[in-house]
N, C-alpha and C. Protein backbone atom coordinates (compact mmCIF):
# COMPACT_ATOMS: atom_id res chain seq x y z
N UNK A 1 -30.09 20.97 6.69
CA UNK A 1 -29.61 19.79 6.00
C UNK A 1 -30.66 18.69 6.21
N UNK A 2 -31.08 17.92 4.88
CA UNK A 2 -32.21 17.23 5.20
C UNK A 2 -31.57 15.61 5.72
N UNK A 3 -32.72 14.72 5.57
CA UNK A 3 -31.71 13.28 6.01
C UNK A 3 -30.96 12.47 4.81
N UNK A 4 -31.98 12.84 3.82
CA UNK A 4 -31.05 12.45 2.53
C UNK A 4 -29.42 12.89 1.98
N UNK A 5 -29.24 14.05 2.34
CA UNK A 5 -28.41 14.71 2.16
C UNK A 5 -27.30 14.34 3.31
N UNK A 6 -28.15 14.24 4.49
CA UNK A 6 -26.91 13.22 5.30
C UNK A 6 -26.70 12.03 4.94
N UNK A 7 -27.54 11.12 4.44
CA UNK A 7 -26.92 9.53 4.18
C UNK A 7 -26.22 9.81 3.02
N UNK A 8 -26.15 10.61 2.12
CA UNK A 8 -25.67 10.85 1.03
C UNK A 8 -23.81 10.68 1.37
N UNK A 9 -23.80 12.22 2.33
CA UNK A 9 -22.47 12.24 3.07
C UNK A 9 -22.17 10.96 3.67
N UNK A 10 -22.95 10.41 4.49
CA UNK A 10 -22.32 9.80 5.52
C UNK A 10 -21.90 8.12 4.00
N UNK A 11 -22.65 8.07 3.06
CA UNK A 11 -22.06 6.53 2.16
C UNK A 11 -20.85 7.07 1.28
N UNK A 12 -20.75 8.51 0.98
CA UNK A 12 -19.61 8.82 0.28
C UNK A 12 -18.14 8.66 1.02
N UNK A 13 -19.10 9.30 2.81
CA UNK A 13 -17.54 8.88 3.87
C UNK A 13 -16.91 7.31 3.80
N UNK A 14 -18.55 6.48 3.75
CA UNK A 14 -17.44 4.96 3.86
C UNK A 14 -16.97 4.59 2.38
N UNK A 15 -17.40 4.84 1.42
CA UNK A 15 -16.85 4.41 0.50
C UNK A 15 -15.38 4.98 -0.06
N UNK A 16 -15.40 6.21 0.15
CA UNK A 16 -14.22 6.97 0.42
C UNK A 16 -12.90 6.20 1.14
N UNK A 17 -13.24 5.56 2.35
CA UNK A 17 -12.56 5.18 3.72
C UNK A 17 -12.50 3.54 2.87
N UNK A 18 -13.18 3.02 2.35
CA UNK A 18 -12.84 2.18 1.45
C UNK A 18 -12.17 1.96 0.23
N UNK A 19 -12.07 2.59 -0.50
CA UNK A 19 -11.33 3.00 -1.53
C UNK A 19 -10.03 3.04 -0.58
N UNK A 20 -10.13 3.83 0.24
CA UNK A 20 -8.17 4.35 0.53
C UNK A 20 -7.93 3.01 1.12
N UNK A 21 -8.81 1.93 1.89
CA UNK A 21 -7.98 0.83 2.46
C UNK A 21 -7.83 0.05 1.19
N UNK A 22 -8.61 -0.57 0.51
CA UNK A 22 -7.99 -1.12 -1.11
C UNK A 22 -6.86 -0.79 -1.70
N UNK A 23 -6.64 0.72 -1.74
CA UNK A 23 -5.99 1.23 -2.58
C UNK A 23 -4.13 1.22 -1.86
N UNK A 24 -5.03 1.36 -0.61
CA UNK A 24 -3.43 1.61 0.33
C UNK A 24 -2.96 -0.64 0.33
N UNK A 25 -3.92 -1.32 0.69
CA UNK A 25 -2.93 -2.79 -0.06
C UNK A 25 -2.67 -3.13 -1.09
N UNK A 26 -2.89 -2.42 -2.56
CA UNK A 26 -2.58 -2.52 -3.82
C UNK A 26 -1.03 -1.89 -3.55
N UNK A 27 -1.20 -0.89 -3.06
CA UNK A 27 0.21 -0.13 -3.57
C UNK A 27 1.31 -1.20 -2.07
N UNK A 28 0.81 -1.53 -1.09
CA UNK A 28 1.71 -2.08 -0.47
C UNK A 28 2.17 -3.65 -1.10
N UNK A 29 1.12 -3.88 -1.90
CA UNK A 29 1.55 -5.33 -2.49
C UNK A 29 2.68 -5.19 -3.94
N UNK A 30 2.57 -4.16 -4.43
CA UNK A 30 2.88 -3.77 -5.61
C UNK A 30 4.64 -3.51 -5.36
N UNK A 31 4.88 -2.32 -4.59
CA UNK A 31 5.53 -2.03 -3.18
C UNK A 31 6.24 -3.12 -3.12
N UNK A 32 6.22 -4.22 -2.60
CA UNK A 32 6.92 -5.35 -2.23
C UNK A 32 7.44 -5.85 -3.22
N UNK A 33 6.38 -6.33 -3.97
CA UNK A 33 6.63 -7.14 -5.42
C UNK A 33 8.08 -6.24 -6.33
N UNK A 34 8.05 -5.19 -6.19
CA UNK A 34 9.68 -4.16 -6.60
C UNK A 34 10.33 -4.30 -5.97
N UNK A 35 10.10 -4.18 -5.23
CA UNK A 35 11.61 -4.22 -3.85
C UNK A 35 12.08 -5.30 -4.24
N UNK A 36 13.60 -5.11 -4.38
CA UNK A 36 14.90 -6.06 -5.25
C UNK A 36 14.90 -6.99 -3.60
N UNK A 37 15.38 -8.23 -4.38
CA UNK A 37 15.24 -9.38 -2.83
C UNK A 37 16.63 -9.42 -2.64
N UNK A 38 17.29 -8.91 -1.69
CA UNK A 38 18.95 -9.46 -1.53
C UNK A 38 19.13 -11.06 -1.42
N UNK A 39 20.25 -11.58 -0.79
CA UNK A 39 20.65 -12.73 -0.89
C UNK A 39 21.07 -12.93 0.47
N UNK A 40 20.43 -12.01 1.62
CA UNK A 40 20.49 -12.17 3.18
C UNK A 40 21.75 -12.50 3.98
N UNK A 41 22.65 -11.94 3.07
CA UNK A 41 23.74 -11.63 3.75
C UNK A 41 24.66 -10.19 3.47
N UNK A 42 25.85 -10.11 4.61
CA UNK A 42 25.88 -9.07 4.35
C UNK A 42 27.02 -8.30 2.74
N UNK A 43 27.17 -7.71 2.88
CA UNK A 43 28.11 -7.13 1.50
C UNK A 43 29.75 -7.74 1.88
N UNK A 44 30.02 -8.28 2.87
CA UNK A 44 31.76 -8.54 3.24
C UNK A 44 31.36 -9.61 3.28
N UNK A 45 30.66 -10.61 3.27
CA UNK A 45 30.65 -11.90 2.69
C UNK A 45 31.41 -12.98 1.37
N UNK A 46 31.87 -11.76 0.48
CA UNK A 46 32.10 -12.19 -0.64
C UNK A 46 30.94 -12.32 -1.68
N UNK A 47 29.75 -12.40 -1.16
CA UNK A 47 28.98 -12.80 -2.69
C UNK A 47 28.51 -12.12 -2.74
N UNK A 48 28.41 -10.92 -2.78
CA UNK A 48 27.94 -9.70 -3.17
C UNK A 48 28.29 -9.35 -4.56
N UNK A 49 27.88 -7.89 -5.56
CA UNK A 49 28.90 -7.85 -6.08
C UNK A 49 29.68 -7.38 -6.16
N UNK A 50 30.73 -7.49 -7.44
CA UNK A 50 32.34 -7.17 -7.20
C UNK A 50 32.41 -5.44 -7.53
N UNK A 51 33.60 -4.83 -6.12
CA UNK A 51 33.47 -3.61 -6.45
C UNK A 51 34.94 -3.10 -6.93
């Protein structure tokens, strides 16, 4: 294996390892942004809704 062929590997590893950290706070921001917001109390409160 020559040295080119290692830096080759070794910039595909970080960019790789970059991509997944980007990609992994897109989907955790995205993720959140869906998640329905309750009204921080519990369901025997009354203001929930009616069942």
């Amino acid at each position: 294996m020559d040295s080119q062929t290692l830096q080759t590997i070794i910039v595909a590893l970080i960019i790789g390892a970059a991509a997944l950290f980007v990609g992994r706070k897109f989907y955790r921001t995205f993720a959140a942004a869906r998640k329905p917001k309750g009204s921080g109390c519990g369901s025997d409160c009354g203001c929930g809704p009616a069942e």
